[in-house]
PDB file of N, CA and C in Angstrom:
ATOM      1  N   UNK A   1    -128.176-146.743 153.665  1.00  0.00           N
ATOM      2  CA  UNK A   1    -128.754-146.679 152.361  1.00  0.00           C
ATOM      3  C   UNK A   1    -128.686-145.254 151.800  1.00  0.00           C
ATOM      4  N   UNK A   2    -128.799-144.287 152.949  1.00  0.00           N
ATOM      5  CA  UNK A   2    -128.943-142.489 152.013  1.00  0.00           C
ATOM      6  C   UNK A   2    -127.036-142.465 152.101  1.00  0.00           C
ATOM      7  N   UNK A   3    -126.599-143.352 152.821  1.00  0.00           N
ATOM      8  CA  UNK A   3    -125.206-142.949 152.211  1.00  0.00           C
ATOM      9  C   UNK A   3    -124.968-143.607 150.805  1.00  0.00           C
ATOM     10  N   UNK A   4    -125.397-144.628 150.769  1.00  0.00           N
ATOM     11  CA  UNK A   4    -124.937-145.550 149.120  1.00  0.00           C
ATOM     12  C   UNK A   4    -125.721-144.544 148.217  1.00  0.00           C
ATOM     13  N   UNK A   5    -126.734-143.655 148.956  1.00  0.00           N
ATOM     14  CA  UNK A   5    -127.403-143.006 147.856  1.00  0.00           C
ATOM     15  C   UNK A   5    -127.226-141.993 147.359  1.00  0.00           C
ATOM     16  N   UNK A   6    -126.283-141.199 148.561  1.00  0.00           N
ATOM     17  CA  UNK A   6    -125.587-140.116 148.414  1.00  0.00           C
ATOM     18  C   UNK A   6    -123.878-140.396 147.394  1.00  0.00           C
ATOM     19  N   UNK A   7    -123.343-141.680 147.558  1.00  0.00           N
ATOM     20  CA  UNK A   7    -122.060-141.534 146.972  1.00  0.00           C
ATOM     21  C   UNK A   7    -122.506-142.260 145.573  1.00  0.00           C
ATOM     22  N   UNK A   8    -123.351-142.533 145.785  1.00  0.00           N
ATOM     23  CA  UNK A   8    -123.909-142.786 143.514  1.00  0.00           C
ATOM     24  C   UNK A   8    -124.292-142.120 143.484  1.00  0.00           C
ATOM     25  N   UNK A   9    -125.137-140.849 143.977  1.00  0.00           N
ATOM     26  CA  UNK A   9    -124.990-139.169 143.418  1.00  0.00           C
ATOM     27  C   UNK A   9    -124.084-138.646 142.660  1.00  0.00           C
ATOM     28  N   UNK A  10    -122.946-138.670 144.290  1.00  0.00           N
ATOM     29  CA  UNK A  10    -121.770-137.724 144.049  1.00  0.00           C
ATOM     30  C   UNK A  10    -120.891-138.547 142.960  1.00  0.00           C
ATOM     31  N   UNK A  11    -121.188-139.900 142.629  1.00  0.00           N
ATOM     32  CA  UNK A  11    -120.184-140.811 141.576  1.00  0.00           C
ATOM     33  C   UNK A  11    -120.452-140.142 140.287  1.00  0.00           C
ATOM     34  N   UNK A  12    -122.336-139.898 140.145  1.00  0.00           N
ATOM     35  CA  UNK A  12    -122.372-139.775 138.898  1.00  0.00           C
ATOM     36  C   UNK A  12    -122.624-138.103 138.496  1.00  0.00           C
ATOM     37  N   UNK A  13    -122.550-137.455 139.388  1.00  0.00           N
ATOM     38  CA  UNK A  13    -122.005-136.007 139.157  1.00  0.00           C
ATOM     39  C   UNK A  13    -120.663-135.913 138.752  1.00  0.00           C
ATOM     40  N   UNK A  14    -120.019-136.853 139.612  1.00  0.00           N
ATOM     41  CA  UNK A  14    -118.521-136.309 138.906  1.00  0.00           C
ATOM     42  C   UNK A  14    -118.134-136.620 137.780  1.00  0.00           C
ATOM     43  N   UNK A  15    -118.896-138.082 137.494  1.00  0.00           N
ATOM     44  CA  UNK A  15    -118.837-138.604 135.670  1.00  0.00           C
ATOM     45  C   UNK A  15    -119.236-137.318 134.704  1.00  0.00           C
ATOM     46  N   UNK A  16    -120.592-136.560 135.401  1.00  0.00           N
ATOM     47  CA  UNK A  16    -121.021-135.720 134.784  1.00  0.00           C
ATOM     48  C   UNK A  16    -120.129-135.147 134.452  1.00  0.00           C
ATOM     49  N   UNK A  17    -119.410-134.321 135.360  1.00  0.00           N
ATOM     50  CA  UNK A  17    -118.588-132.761 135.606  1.00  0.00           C
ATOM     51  C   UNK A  17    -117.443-133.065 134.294  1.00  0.00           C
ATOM     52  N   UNK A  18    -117.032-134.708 134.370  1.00  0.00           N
ATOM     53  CA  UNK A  18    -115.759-135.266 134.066  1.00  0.00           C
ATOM     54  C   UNK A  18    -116.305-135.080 132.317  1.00  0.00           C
ATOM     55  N   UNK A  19    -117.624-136.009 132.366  1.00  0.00           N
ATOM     56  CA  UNK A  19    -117.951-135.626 130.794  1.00  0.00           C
ATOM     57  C   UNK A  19    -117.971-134.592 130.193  1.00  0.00           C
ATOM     58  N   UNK A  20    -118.802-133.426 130.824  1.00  0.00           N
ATOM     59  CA  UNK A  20    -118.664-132.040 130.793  1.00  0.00           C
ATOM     60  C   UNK A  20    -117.255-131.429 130.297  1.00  0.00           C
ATOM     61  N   UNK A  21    -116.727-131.845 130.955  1.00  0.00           N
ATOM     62  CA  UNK A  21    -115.088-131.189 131.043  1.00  0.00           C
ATOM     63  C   UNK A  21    -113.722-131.968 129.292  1.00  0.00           C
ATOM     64  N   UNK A  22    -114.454-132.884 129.717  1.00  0.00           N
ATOM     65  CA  UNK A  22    -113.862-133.550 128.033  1.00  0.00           C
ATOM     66  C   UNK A  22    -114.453-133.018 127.001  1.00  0.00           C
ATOM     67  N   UNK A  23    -116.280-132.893 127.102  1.00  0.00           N
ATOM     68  CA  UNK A  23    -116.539-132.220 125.658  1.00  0.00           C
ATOM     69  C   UNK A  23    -115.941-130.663 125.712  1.00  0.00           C
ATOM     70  N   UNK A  24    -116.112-129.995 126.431  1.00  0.00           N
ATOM     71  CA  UNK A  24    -115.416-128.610 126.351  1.00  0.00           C
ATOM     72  C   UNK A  24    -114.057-128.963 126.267  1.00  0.00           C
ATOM     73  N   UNK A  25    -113.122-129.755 126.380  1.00  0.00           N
ATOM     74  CA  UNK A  25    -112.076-130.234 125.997  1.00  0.00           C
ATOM     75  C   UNK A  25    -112.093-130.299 124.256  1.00  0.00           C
ATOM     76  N   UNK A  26    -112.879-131.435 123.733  1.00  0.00           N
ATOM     77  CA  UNK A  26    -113.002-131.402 122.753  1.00  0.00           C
ATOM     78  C   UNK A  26    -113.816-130.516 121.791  1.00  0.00           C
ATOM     79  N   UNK A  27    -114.041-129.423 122.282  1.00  0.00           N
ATOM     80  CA  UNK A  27    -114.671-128.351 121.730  1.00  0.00           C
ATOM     81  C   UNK A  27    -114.103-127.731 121.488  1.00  0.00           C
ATOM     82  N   UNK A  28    -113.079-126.846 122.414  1.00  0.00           N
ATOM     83  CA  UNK A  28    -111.942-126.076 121.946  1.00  0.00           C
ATOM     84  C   UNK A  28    -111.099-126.293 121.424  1.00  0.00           C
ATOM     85  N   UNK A  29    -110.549-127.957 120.957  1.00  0.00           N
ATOM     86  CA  UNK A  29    -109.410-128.593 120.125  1.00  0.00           C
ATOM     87  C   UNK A  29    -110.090-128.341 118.877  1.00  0.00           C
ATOM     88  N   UNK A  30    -111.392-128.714 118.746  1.00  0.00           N
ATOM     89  CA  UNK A  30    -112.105-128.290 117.466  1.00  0.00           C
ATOM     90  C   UNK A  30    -112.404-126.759 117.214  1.00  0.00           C
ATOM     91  N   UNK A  31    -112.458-125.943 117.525  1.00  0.00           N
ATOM     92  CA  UNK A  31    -112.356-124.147 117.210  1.00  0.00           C
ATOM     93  C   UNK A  31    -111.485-124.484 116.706  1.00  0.00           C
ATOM     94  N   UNK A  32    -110.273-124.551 117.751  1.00  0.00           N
ATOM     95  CA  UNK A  32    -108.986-124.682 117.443  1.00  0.00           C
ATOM     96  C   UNK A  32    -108.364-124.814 116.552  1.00  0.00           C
ATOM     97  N   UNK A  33    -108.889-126.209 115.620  1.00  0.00           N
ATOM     98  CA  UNK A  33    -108.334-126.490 114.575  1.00  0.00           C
ATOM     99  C   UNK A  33    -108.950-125.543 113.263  1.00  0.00           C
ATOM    100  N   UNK A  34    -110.333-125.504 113.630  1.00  0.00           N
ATOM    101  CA  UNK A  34    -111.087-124.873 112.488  1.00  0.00           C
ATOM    102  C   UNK A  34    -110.727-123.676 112.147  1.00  0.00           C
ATOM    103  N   UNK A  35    -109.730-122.548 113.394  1.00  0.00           N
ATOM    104  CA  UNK A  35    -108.859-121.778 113.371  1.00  0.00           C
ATOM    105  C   UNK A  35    -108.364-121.783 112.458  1.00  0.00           C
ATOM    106  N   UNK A  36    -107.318-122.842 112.896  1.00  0.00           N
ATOM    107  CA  UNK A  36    -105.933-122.966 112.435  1.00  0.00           C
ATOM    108  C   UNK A  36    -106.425-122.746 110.514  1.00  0.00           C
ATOM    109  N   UNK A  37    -107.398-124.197 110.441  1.00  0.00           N
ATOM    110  CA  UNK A  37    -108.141-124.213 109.052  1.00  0.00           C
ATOM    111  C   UNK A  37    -108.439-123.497 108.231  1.00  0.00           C
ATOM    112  N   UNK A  38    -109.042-121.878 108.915  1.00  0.00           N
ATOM    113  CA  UNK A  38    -109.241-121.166 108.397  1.00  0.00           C
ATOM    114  C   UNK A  38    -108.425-120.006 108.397  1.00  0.00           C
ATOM    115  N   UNK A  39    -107.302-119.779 108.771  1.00  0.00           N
ATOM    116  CA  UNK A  39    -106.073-118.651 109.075  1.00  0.00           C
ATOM    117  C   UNK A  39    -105.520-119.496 107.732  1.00  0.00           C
ATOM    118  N   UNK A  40    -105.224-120.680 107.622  1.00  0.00           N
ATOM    119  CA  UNK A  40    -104.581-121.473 106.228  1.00  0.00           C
ATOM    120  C   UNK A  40    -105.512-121.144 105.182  1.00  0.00           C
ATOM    121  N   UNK A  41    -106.420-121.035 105.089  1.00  0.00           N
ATOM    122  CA  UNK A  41    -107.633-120.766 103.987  1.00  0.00           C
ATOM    123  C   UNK A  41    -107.444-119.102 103.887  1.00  0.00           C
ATOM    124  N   UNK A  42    -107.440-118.377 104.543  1.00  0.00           N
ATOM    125  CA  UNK A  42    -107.643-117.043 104.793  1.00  0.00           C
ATOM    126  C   UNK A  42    -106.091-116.806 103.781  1.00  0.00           C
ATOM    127  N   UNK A  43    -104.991-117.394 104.481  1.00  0.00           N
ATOM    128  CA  UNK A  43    -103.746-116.871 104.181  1.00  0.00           C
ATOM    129  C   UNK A  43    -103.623-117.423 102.415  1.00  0.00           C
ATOM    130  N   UNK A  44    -104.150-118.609 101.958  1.00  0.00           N
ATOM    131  CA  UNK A  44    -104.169-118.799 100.931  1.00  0.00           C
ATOM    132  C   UNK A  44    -104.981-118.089 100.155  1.00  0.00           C
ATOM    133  N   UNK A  45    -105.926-117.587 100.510  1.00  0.00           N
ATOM    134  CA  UNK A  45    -106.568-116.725  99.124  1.00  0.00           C
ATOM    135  C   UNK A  45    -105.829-115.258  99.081  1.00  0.00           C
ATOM    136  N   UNK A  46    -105.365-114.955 100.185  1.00  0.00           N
ATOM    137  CA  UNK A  46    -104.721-113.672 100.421  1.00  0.00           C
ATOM    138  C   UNK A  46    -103.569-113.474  99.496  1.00  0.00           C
ATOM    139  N   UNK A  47    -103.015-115.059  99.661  1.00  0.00           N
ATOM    140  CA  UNK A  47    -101.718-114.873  98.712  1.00  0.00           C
ATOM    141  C   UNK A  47    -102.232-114.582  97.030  1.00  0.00           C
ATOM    142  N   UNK A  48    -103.398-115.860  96.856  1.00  0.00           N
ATOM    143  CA  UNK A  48    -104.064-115.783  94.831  1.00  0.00           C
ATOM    144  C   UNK A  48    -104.619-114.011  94.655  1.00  0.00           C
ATOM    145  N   UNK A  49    -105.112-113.594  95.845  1.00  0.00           N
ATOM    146  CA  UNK A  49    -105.929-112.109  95.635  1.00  0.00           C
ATOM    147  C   UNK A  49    -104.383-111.625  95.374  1.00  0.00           C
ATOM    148  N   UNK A  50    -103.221-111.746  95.786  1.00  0.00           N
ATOM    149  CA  UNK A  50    -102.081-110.756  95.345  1.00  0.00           C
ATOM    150  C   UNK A  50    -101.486-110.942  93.940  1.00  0.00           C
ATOM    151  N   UNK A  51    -101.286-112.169  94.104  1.00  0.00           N
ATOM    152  CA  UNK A  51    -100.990-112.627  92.477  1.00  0.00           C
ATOM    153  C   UNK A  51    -102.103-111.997  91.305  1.00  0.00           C
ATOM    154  N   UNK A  52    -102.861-112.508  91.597  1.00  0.00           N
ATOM    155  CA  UNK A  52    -104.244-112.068  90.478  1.00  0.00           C
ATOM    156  C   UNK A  52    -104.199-110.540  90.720  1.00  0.00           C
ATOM    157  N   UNK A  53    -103.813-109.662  92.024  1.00  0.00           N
ATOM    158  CA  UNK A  53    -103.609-108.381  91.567  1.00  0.00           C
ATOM    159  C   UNK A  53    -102.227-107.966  90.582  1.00  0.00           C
ATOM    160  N   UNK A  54    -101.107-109.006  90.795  1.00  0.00           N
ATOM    161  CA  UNK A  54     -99.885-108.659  90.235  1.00  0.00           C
ATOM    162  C   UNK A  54    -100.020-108.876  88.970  1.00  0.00           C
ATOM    163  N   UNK A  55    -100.885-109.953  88.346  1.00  0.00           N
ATOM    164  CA  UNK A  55    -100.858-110.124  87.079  1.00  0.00           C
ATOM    165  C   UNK A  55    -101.738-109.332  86.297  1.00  0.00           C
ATOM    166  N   UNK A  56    -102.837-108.450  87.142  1.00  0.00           N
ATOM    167  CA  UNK A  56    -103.484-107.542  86.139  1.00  0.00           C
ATOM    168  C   UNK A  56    -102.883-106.152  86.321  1.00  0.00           C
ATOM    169  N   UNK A  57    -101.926-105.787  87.109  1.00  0.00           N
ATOM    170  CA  UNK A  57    -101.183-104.695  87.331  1.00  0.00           C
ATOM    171  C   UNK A  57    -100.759-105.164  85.975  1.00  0.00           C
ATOM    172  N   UNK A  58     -99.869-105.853  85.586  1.00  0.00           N
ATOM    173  CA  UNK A  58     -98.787-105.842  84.546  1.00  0.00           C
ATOM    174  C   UNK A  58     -99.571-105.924  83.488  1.00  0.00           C
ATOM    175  N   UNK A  59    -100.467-106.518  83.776  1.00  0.00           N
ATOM    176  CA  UNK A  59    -101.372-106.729  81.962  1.00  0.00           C
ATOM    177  C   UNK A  59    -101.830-105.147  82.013  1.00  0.00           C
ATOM    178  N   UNK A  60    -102.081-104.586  82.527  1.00  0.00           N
ATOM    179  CA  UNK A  60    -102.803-103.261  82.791  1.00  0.00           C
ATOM    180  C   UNK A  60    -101.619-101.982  82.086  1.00  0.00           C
ATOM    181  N   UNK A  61    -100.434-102.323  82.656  1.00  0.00           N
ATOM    182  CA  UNK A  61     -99.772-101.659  82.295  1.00  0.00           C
ATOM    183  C   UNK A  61     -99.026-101.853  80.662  1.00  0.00           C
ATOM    184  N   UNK A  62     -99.049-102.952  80.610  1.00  0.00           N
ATOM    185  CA  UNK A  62     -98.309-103.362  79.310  1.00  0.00           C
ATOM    186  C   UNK A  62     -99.616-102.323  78.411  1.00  0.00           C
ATOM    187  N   UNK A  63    -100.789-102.613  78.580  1.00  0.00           N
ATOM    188  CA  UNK A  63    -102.063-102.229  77.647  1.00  0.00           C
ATOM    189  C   UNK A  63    -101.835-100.999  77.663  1.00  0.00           C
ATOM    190  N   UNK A  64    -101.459-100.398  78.551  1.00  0.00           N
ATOM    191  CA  UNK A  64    -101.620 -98.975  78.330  1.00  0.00           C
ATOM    192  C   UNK A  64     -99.951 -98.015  77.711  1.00  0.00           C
ATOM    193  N   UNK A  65     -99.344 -99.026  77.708  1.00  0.00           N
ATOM    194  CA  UNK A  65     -97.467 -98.517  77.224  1.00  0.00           C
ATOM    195  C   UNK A  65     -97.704 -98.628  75.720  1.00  0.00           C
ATOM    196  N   UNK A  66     -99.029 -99.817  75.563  1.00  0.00           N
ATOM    197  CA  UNK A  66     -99.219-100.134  73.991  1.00  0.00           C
ATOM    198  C   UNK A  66    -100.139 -99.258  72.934  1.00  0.00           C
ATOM    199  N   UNK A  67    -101.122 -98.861  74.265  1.00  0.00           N
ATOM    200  CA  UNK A  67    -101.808 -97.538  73.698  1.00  0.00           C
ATOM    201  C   UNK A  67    -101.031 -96.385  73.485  1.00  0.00           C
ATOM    202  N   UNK A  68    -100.424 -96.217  74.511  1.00  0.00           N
ATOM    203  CA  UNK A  68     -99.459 -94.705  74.449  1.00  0.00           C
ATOM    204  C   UNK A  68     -98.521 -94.971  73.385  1.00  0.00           C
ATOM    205  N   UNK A  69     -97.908 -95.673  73.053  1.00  0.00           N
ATOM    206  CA  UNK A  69     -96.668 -95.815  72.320  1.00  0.00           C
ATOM    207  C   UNK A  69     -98.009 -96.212  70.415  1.00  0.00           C
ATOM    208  N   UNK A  70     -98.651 -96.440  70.311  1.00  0.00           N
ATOM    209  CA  UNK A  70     -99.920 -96.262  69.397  1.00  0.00           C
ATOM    210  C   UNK A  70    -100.215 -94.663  69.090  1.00  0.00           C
ATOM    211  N   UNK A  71    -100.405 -94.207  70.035  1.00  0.00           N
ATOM    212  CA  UNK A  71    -100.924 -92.880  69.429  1.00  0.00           C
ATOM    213  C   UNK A  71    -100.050 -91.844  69.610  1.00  0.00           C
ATOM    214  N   UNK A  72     -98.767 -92.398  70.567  1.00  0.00           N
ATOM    215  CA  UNK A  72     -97.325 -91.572  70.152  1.00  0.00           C
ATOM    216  C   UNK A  72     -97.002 -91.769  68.176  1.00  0.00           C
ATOM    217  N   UNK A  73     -97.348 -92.898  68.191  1.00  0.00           N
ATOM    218  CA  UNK A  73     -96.950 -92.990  66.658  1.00  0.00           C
ATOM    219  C   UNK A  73     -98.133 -92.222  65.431  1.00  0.00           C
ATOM    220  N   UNK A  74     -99.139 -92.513  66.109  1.00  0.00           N
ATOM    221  CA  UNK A  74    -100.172 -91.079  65.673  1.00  0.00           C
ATOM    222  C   UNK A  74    -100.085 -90.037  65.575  1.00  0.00           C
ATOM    223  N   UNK A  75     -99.448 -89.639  66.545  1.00  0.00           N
ATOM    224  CA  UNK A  75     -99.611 -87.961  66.668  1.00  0.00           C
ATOM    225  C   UNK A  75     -97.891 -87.303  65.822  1.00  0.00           C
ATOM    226  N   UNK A  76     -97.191 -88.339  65.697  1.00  0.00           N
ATOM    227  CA  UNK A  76     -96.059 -88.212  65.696  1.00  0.00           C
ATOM    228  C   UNK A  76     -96.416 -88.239  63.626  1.00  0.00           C
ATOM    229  N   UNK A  77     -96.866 -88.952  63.319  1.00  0.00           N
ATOM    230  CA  UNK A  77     -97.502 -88.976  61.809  1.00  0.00           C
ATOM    231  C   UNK A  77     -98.177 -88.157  61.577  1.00  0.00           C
ATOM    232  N   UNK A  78     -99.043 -87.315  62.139  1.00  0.00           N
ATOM    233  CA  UNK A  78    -100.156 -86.369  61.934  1.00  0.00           C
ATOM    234  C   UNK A  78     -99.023 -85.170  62.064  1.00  0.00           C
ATOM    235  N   UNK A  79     -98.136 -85.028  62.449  1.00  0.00           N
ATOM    236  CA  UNK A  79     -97.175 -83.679  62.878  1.00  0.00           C
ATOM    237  C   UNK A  79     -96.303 -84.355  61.675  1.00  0.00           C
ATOM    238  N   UNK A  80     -95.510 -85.224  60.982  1.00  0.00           N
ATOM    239  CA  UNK A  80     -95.041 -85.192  59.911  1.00  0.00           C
ATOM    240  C   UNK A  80     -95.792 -84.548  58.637  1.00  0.00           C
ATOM    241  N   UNK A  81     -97.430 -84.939  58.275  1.00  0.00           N
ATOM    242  CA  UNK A  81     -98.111 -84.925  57.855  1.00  0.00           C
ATOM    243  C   UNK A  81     -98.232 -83.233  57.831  1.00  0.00           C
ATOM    244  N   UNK A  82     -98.766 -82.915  58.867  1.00  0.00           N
ATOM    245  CA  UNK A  82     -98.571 -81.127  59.392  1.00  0.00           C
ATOM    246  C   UNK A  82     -97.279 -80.698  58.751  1.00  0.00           C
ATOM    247  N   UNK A  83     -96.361 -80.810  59.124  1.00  0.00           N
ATOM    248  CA  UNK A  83     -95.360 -80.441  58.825  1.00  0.00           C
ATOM    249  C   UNK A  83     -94.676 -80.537  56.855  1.00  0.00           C
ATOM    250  N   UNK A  84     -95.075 -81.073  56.357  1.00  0.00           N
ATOM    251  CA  UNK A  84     -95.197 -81.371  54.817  1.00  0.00           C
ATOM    252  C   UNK A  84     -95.888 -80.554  54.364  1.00  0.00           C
ATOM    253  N   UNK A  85     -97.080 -79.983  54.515  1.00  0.00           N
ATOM    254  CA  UNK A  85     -97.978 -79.485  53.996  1.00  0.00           C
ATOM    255  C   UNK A  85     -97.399 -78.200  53.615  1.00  0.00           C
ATOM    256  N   UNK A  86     -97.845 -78.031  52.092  1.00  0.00           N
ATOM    257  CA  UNK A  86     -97.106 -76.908  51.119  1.00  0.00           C
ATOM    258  C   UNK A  86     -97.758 -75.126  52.106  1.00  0.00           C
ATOM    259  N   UNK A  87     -96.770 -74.263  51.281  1.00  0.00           N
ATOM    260  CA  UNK A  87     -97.352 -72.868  51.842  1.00  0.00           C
ATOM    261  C   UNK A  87     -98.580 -72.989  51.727  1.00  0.00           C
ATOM    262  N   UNK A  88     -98.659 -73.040  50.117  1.00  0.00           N
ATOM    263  CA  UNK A  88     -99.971 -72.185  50.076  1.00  0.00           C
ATOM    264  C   UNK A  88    -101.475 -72.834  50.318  1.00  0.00           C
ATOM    265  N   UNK A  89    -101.823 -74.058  50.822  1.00  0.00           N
ATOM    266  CA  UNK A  89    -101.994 -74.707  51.975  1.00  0.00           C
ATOM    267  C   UNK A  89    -102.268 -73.969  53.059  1.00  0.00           C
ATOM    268  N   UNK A  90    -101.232 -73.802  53.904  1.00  0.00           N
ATOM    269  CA  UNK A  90    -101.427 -73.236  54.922  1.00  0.00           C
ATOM    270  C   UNK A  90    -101.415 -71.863  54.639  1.00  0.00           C
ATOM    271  N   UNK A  91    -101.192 -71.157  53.545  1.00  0.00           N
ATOM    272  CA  UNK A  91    -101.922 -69.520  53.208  1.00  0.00           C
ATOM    273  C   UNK A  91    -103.223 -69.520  53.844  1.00  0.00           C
ATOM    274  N   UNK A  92    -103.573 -70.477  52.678  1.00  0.00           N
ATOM    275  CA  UNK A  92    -105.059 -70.504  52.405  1.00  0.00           C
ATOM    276  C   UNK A  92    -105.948 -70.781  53.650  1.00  0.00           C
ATOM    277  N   UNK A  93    -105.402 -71.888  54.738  1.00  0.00           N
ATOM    278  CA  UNK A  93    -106.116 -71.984  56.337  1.00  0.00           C
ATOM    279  C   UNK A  93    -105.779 -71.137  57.200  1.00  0.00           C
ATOM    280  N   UNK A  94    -104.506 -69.881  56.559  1.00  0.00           N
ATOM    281  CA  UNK A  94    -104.630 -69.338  57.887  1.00  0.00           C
ATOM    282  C   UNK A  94    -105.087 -67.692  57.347  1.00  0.00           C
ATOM    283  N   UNK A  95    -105.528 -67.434  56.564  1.00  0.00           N
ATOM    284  CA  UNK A  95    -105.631 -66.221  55.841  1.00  0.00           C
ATOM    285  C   UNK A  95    -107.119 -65.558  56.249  1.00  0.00           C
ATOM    286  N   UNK A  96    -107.976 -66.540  56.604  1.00  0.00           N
ATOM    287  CA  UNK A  96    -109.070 -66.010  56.944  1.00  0.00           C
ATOM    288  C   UNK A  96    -109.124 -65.506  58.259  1.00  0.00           C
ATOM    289  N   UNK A  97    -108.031 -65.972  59.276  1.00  0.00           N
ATOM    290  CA  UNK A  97    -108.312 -65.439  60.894  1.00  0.00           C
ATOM    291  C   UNK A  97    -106.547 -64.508  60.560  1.00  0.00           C
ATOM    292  N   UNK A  98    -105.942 -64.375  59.849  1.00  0.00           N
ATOM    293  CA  UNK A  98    -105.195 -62.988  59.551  1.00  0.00           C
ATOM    294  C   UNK A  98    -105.671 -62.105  59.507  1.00  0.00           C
ATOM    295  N   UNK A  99    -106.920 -62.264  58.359  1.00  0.00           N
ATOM    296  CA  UNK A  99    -107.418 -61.421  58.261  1.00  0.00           C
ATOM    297  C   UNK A  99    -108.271 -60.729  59.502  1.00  0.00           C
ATOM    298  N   UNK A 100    -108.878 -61.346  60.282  1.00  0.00           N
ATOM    299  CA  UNK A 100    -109.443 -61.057  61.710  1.00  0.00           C
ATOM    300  C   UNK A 100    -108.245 -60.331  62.438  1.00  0.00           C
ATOM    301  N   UNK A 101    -107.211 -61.155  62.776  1.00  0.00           N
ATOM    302  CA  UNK A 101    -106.577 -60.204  63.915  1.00  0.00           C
ATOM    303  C   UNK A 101    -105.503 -59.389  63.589  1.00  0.00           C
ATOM    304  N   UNK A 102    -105.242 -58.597  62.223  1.00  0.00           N
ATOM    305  CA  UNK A 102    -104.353 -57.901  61.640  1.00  0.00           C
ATOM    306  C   UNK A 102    -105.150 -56.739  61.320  1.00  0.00           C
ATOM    307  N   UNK A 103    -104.474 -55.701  62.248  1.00  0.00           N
ATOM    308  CA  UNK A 103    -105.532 -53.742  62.374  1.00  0.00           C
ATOM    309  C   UNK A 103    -105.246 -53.638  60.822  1.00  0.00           C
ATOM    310  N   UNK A 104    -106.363 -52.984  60.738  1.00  0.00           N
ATOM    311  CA  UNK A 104    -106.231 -52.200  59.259  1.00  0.00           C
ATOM    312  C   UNK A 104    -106.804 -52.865  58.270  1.00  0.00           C
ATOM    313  N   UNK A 105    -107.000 -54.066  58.195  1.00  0.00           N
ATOM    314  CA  UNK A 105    -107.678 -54.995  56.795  1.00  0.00           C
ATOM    315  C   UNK A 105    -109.048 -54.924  56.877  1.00  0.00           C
ATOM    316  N   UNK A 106    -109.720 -54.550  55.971  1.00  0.00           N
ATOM    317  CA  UNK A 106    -110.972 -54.680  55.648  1.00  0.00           C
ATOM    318  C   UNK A 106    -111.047 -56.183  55.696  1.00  0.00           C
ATOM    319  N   UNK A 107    -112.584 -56.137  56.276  1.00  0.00           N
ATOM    320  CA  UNK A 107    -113.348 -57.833  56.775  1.00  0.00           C
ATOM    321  C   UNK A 107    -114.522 -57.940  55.453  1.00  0.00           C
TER     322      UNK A 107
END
């Protein structure tokens, strides 16, 4: 009888060990996959974070070729503008600091 009692012990230890051994079986197939799941998730946003950086690089840059090439045409009008302007005009704005840095003139 302590032998029948001893080998339905040892029967249902080894069911144990055996169950044991399948869920850690099926435990690591599941990491596993949730891995895999998330290296695919990981690698997909990695790719939209590059795109969404590529497309505001270019919007970024276009905005700013549009500003520059804007106030190239500004400055480029303000120096025509400069440049038109009669003598005596520019007598008249520059006559007061002549008078400052030219020896000899009474202030």
């Amino acid at each position: 009888m302590e032998k029948d009692l001893l080998q339905a012990v040892i029967k249902v230890e080894s069911e144990i060990q055996q169950s044991i051994e399948s869920e850690r079986k099926k435990a690591a197939e599941w990491l596993e996959s949730v891995r895999v799941s998330l290296s695919r998730e990981l690698e997909t946003q990695k790719q939209k974070l590059e795109e969404e950086y590529a497309r505001s690089l270019e919007t970024t840059c276009s905005e700013c070729e549009l500003k520059a090439t804007k106030e190239i045409a500004d400055v480029n009008l303000m120096a025509d503008h400069l440049q038109n302007l009669p003598d005596e005009i520019l007598q008249d704005v520059l006559k007061p600091f002549l008078l400052e840095i030219l020896p000899g003139k009474e202030r």
